[in-house]
C-alpha atoms as a PDB file:
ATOM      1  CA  UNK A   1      11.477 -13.537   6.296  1.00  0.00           C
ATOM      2  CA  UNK A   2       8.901 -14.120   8.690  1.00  0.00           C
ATOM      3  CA  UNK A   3      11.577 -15.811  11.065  1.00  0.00           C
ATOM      4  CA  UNK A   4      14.263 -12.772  11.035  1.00  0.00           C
ATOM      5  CA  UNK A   5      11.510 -10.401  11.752  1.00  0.00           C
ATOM      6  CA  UNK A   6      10.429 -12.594  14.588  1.00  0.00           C
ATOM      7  CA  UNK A   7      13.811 -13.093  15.907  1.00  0.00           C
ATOM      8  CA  UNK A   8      14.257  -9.582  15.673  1.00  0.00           C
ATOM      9  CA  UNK A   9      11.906  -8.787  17.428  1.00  0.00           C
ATOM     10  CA  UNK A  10      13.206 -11.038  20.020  1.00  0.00           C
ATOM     11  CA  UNK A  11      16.292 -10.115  20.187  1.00  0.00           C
ATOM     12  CA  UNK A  12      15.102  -6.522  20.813  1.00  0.00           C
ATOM     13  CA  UNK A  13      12.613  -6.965  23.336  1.00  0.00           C
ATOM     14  CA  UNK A  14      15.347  -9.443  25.257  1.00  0.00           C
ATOM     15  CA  UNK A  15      17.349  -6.649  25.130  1.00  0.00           C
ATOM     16  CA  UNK A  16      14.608  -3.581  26.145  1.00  0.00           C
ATOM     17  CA  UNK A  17      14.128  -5.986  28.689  1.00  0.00           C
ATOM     18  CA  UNK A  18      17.422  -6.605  30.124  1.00  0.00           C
ATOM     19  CA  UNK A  19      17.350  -2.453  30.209  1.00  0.00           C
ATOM     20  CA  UNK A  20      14.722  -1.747  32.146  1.00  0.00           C
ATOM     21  CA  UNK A  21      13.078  -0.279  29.142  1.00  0.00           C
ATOM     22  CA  UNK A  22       9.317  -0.105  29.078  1.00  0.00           C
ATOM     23  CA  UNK A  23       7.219  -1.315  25.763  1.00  0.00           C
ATOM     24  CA  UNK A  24       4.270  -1.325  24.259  1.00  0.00           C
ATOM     25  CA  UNK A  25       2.303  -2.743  21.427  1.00  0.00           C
ATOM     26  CA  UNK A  26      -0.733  -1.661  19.278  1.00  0.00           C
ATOM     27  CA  UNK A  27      -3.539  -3.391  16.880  1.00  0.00           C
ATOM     28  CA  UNK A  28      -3.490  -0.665  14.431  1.00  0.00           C
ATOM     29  CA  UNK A  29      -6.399  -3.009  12.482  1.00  0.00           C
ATOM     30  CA  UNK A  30      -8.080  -2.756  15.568  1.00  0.00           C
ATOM     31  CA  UNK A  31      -7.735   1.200  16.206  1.00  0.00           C
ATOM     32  CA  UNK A  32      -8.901   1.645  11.998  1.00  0.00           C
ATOM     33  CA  UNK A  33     -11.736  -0.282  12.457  1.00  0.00           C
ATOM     34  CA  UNK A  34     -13.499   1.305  15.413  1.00  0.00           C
ATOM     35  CA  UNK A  35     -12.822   4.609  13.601  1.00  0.00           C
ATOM     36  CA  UNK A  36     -15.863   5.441  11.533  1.00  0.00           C
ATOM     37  CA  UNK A  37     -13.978   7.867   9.356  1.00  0.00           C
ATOM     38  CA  UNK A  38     -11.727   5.334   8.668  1.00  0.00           C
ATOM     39  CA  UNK A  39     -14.653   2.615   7.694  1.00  0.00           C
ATOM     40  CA  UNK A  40     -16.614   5.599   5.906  1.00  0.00           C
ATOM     41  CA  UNK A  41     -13.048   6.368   3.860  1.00  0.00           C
ATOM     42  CA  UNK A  42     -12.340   2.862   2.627  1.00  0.00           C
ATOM     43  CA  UNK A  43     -16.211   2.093   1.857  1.00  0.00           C
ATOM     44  CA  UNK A  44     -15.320   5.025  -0.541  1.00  0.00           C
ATOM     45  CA  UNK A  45     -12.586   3.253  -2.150  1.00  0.00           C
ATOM     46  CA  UNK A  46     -13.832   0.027  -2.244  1.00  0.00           C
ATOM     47  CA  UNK A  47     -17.109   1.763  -3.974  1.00  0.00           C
ATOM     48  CA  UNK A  48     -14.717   3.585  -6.523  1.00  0.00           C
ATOM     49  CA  UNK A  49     -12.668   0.437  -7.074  1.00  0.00           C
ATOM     50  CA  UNK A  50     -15.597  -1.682  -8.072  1.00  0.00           C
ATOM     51  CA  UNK A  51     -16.801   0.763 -10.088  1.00  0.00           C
ATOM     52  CA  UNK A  52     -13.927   1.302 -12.050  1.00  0.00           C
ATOM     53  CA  UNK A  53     -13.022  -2.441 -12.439  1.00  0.00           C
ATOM     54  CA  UNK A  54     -16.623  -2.798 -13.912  1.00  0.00           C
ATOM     55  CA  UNK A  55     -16.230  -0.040 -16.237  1.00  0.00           C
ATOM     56  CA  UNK A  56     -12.970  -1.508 -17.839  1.00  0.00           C
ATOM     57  CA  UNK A  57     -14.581  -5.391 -17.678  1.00  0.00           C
ATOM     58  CA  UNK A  58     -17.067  -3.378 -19.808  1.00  0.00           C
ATOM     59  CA  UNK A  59     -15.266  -2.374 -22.073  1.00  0.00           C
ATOM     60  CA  UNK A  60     -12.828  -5.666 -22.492  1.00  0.00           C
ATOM     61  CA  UNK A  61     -16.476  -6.984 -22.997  1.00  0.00           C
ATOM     62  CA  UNK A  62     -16.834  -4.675 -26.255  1.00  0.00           C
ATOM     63  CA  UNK A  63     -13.190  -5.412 -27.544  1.00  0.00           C
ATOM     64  CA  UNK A  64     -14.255  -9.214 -26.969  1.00  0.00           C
ATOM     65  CA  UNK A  65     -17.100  -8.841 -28.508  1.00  0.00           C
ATOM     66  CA  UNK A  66     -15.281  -6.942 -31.735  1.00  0.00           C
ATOM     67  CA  UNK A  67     -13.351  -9.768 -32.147  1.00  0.00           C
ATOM     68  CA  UNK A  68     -15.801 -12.207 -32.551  1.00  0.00           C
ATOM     69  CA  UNK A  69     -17.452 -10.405 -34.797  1.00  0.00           C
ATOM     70  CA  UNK A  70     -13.580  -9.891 -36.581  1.00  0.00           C
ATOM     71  CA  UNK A  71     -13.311 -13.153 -36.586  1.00  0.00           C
ATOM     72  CA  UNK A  72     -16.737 -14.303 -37.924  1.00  0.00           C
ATOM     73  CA  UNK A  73     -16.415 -11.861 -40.745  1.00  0.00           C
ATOM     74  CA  UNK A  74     -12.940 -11.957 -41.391  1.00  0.00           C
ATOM     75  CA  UNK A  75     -13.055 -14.789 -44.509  1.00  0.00           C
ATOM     76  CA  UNK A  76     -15.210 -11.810 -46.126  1.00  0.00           C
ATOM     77  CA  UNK A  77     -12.771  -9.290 -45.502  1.00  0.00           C
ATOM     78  CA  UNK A  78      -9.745  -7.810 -47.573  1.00  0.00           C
ATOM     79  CA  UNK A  79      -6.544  -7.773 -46.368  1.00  0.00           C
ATOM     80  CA  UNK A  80      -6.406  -4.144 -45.907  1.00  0.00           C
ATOM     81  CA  UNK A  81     -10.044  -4.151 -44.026  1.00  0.00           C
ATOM     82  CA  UNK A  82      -8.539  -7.073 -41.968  1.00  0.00           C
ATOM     83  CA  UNK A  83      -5.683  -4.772 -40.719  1.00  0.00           C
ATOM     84  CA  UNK A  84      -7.447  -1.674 -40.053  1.00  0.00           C
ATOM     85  CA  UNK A  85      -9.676  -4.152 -37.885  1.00  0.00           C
ATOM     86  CA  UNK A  86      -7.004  -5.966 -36.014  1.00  0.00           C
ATOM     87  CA  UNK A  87      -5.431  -2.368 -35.164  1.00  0.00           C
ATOM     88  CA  UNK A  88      -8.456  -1.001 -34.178  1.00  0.00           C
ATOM     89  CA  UNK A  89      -9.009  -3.726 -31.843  1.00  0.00           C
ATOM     90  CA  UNK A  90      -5.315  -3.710 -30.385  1.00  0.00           C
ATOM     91  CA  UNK A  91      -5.704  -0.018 -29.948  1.00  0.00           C
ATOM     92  CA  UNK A  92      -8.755  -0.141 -28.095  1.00  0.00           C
ATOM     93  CA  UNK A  93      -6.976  -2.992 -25.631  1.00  0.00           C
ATOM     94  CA  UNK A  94      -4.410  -0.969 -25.309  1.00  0.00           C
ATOM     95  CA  UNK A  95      -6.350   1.809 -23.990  1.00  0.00           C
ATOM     96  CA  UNK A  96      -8.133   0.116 -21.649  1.00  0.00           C
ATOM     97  CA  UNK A  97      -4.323  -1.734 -20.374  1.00  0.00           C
ATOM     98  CA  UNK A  98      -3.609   1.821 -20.051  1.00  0.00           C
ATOM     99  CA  UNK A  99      -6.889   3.022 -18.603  1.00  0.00           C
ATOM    100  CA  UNK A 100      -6.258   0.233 -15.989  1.00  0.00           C
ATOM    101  CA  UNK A 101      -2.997   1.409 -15.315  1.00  0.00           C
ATOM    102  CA  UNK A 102      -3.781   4.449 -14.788  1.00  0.00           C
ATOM    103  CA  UNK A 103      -6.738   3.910 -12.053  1.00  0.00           C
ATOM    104  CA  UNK A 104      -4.717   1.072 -10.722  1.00  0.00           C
ATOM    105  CA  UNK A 105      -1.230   1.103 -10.959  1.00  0.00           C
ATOM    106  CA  UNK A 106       1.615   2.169  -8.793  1.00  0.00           C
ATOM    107  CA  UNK A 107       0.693   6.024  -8.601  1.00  0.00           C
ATOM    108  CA  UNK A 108      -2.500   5.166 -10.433  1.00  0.00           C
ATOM    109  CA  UNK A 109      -5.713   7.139  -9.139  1.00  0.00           C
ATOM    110  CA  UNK A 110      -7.133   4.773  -6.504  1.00  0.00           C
ATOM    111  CA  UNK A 111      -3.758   5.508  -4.776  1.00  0.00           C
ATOM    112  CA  UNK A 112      -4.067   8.618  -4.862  1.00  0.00           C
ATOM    113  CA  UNK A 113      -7.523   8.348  -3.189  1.00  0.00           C
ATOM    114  CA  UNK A 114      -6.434   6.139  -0.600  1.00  0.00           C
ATOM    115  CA  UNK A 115      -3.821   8.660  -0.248  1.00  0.00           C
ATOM    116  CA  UNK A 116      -6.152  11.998   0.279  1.00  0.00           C
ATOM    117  CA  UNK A 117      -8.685   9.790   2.048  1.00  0.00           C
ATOM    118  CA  UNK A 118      -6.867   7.325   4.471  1.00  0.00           C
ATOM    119  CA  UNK A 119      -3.440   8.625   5.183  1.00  0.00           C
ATOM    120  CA  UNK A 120      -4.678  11.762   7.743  1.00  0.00           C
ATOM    121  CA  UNK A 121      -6.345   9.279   9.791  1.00  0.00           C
ATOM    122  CA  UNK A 122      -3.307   7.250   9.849  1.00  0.00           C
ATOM    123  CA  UNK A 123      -1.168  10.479  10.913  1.00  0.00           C
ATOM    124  CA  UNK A 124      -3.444  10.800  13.611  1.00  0.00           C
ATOM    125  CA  UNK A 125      -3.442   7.188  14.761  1.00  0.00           C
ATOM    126  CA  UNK A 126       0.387   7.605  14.213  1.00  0.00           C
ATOM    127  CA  UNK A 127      -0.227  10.902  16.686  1.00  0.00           C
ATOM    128  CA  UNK A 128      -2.118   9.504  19.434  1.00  0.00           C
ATOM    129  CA  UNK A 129       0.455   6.455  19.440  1.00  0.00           C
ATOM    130  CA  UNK A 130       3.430   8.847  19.920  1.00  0.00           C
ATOM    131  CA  UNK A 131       1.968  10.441  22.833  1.00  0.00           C
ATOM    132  CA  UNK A 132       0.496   7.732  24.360  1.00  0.00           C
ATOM    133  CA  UNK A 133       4.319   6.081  23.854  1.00  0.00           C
ATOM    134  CA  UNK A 134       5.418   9.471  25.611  1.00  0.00           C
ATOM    135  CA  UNK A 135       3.059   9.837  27.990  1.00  0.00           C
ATOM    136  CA  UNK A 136       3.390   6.414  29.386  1.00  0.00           C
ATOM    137  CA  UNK A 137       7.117   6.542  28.968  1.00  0.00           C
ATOM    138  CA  UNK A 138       7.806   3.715  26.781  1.00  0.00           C
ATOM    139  CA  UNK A 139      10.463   3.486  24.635  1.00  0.00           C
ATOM    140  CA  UNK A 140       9.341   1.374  21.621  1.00  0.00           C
ATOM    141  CA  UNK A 141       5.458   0.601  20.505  1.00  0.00           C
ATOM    142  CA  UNK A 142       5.234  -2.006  17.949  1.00  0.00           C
ATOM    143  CA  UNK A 143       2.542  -2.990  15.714  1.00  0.00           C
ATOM    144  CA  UNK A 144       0.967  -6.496  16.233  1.00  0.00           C
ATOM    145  CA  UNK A 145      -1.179  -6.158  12.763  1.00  0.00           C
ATOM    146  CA  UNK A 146       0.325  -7.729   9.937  1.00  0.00           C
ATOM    147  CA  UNK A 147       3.866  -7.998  10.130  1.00  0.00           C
ATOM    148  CA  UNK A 148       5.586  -7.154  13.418  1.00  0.00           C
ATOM    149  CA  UNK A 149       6.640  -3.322  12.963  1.00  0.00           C
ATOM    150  CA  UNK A 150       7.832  -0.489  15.072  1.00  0.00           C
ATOM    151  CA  UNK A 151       5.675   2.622  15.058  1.00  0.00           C
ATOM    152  CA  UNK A 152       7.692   4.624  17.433  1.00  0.00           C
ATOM    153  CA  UNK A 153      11.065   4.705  19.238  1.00  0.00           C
ATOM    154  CA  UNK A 154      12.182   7.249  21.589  1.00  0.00           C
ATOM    155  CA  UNK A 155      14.873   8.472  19.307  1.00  0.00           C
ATOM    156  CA  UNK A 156      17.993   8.377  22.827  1.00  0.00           C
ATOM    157  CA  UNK A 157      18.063   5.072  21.849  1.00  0.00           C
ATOM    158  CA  UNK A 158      18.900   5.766  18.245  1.00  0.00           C
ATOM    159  CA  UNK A 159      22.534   3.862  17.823  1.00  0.00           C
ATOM    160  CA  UNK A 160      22.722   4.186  14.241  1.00  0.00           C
ATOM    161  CA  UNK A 161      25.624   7.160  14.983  1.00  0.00           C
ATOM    162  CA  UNK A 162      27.528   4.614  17.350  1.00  0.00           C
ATOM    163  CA  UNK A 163      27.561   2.056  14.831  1.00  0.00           C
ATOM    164  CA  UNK A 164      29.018   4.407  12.299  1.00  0.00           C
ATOM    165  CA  UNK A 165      31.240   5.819  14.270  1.00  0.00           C
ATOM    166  CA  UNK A 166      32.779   2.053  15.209  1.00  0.00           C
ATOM    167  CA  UNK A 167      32.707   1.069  11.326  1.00  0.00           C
ATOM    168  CA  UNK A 168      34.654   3.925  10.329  1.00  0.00           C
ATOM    169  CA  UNK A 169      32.488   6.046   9.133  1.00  0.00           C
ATOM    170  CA  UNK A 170      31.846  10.002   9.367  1.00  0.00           C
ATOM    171  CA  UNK A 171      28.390  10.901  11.568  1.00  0.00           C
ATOM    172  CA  UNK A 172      26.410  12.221   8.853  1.00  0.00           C
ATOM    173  CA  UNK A 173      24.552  15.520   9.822  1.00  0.00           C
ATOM    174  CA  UNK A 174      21.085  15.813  10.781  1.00  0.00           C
END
């Protein structure tokens, strides 16, 4: 993957070259981390996330700690005070697997956060890059952090239309 992003990335620089096109890159981990609400804004997560994957090793602790005691005293138990044991403790895991999922998962809570906290410092990185692209008149600004990506493009050098049009294909309204 790594190697068609690169080549990519090749290829279109060659070719903004060959142009006369001017372009830029960025270290958007560099811009985040000389901005302190940035810093201040993932210390905040980070806080939250530790202190929400302590309170759920807490309480896989407790259901551990049930079923040892399940097990120690099981021998002594009935079959019917056996069950309502075992379900007790399979209920209780399965609140905290959903507990977890719910402060961690996809759209869990600590996304959200991240989401309130980080993203309106990343529009305004996003912002600043745009007019710095537009003030310095380049036509692409990549993204050296992480994977190679492009954070802007002066849109007159869109083609998607032109390659539409050549496959056949109706423009499709903006």
């Amino acid at each position: 993957m790594k190697k068609i992003v690169l080549s990519a990335f090749i290829i279109l620089l060659t070719a903004t070259i060959s142009f006369a096109q001017k372009i830029g890159y960025v270290d958007t981990d560099y811009i985040l981390s000389n901005i302190p609400e940035y810093k201040a804004a993932q210390a905040e997560i980070d806080k939250t996330s530790v202190d929400w994957q302590k309170e759920i090793e807490i309480k896989y602790s407790e259901i551990d700690k049930l079923y040892k005691i399940f097990q120690a005293e099981s021998v002594l138990l009935t079959d019917d005070m056996k069950k309502k044991r075992e379900n007790e403790i399979i209920n209780k895991e399965k609140e905290v697997k959903d507990l977890q999922k719910q402060r961690f998962g996809v759209d869990g809570e600590l996304f959200s956060k991240r989401m309130e906290l980080v993203k309106p410092i990343q529009d305004k990185v996003y912002s600043a890059v745009k007019q710095v692209a537009e003030k310095s008149a380049l036509a692409f600004i990549f993204d050296k952090a992480g994977q190679v990506s492009l954070l802007y493009s002066n849109s007159k050098y869109d083609k998607s239309e032109d390659v539409l049009t050549l496959l056949g294909y109706n423009k499709s309204k903006k």
